[in-house]
Protein backbone atom coordinates (compact mmCIF):
# COMPACT_ATOMS: atom_id res chain seq x y z
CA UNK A 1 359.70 206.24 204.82
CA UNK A 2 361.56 202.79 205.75
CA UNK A 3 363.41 200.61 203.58
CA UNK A 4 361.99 200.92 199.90
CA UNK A 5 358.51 199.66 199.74
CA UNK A 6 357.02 199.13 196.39
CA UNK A 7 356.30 202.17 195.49
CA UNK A 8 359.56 204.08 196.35
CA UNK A 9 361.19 201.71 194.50
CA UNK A 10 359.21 202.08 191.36
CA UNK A 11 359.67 205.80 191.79
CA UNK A 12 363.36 205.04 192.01
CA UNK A 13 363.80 202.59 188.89
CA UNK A 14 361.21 205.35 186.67
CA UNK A 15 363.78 207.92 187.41
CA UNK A 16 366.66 205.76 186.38
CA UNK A 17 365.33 204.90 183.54
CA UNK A 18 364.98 208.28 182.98
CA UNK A 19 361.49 209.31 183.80
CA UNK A 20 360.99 212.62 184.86
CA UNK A 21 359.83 213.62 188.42
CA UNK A 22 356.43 213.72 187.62
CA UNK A 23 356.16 210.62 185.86
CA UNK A 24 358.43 208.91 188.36
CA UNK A 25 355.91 209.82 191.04
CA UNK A 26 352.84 208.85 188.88
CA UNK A 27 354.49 205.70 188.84
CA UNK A 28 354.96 205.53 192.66
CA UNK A 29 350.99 206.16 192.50
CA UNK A 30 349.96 203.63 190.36
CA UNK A 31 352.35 200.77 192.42
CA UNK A 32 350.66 202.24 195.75
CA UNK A 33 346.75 201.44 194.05
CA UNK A 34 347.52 197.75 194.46
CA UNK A 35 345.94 195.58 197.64
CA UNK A 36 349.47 195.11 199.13
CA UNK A 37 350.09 198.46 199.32
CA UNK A 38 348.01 201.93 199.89
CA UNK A 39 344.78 200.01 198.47
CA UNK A 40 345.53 197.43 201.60
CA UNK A 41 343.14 200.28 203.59
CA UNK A 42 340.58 199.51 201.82
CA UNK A 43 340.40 195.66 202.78
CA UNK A 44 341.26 196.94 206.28
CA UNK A 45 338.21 199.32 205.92
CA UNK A 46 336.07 195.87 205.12
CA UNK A 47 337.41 194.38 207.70
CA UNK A 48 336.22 197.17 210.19
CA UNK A 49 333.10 196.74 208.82
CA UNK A 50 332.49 193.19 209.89
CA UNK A 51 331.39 191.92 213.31
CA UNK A 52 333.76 190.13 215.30
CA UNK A 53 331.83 187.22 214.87
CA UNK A 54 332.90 187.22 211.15
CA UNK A 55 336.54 188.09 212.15
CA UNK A 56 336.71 185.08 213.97
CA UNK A 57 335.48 182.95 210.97
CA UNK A 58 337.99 184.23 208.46
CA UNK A 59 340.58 183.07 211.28
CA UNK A 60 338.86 179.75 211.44
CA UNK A 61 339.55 179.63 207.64
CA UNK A 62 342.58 180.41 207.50
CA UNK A 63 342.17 183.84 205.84
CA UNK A 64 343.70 187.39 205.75
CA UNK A 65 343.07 189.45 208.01
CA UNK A 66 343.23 192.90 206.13
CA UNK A 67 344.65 195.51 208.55
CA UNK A 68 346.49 193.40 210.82
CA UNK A 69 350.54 192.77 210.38
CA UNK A 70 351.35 189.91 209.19
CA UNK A 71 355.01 189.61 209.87
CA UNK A 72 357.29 193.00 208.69
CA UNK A 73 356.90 193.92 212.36
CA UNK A 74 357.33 190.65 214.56
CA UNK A 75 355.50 192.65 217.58
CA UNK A 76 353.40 194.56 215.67
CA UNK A 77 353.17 197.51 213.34
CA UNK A 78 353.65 200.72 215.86
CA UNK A 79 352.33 203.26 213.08
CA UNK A 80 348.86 201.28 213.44
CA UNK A 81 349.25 201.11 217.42
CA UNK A 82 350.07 204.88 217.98
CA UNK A 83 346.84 206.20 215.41
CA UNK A 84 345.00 203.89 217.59
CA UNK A 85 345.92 205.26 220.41
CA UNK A 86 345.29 208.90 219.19
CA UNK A 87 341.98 208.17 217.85
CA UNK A 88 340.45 205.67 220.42
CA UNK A 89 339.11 208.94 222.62
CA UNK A 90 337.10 210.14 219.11
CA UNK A 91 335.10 206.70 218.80
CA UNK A 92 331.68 206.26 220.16
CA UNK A 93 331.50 204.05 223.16
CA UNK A 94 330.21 201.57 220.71
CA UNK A 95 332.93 201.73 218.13
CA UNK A 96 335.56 201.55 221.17
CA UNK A 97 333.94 198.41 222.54
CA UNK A 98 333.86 196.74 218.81
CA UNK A 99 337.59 198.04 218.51
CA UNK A 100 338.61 196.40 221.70
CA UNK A 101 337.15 193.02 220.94
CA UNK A 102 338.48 193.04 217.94
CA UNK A 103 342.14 193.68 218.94
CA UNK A 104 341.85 190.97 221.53
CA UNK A 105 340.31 188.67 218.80
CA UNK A 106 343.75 189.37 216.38
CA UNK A 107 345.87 189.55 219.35
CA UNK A 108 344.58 186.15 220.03
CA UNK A 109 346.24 184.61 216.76
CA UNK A 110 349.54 186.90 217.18
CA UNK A 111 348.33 189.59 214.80
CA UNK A 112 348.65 193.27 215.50
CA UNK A 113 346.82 196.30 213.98
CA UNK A 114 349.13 197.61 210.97
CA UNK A 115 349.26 201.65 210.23
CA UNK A 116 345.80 200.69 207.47
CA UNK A 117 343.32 199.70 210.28
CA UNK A 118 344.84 202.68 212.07
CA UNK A 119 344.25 204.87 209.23
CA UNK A 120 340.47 203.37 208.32
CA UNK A 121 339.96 204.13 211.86
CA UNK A 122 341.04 207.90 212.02
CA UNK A 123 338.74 208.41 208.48
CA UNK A 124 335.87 206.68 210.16
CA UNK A 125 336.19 208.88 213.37
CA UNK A 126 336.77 212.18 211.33
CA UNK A 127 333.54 210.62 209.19
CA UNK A 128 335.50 210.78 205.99
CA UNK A 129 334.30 209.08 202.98
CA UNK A 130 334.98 205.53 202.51
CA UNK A 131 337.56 204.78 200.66
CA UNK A 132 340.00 207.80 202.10
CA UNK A 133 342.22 205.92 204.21
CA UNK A 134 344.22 204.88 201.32
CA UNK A 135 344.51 208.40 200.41
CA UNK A 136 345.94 209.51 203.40
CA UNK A 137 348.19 206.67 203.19
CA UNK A 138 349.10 208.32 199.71
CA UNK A 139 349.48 211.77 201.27
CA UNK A 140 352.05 210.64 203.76
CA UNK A 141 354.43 208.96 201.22
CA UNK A 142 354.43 211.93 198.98
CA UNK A 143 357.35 213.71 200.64
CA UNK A 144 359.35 210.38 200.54
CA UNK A 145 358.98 209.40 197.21
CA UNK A 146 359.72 213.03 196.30
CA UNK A 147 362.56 213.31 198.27
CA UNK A 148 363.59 209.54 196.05
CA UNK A 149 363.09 210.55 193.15
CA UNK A 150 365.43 213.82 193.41
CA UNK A 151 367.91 211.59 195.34
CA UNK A 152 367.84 208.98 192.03
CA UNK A 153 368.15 211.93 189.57
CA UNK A 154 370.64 213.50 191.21
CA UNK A 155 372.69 210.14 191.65
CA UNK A 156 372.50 209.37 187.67
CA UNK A 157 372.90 205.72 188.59
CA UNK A 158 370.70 202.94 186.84
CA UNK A 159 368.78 200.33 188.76
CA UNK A 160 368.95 197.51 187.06
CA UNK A 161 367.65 194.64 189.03
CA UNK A 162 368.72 190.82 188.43
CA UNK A 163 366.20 188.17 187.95
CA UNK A 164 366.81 184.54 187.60
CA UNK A 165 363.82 182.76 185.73
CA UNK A 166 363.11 179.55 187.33
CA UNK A 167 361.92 176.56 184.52
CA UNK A 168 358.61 175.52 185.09
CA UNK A 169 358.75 172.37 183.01
């Protein structure tokens, strides 16, 4: 775990408001389901899906490229470059070549692979069904939040965050 992403800190501010553990954690859940978070696999999973030829057109539109960093890690996610490296031997020679073109293609507009394309990757290798990458993104948070969410309780502080509304008149 590093730093609180959303969903640790929702875990966090259900258990100071008094949630118990398994609520807090359902709420850690729910805050992972959206596209910034866990649910980010599954545009990186689309993404995987497209030829290169495609890739290159989102770039030329100045669109998202779903599971490739786009600036928490100036050189590059190393979660998404170490399950690449540990799954690139499992791909067909076809799926290695399509991989390697489209790293260069990213790489060529500064982007590196984040830990969701690495993820989509391992599922598609392992020939898991779609959609499971964001579960195993899940999976591997679940000690963290846990490990929160007792460390919240067991602090008895609030969380009460400031906002300052900004006038849109």
């Amino acid at each position: 775990d590093h730093e609180l992403n959303a969903a640790t800190f929702a875990a966090r501010v259900a258990t100071s408001a008094g949630a118990r553990g398994p609520e807090a954690f359902v709420a850690a859940i729910a805050t992972a389901t959206g596209v910034r978070h866990a649910a980010a696999c599954d545009g990186a999973e689309r993404v995987w899906k497209l030829a290169v030829s495609r890739v290159k057109e989102r770039f030329e539109q100045g669109l998202a490229l779903e599971g490739f960093e786009a600036g928490a890690y100036p050189d590059g996610d190393p979660r998404g470059d170490r399950l690449i490296s540990l799954v690139r031997p499992r791909l067909t020679a076809r799926d290695g070549a399509r991989l390697t073109e489209l790293l260069a293609a990213a790489r060529d507009e500064g982007l590196f692979p984040s830990v969701d394309l690495g993820l989509v990757l391992i599922c598609h290798a392992l020939r898991f069904p779609p959609r499971s990458a964001s579960l195993l993104f899940v999976i591997g948070r679940t000690a963290g939040w846990l490990a929160h969410i007792e460390e919240q309780a067991a602090s008895g502080d609030p969380i009460r965050p400031r906002a300052r509304s900004i006038s849109h008149g």
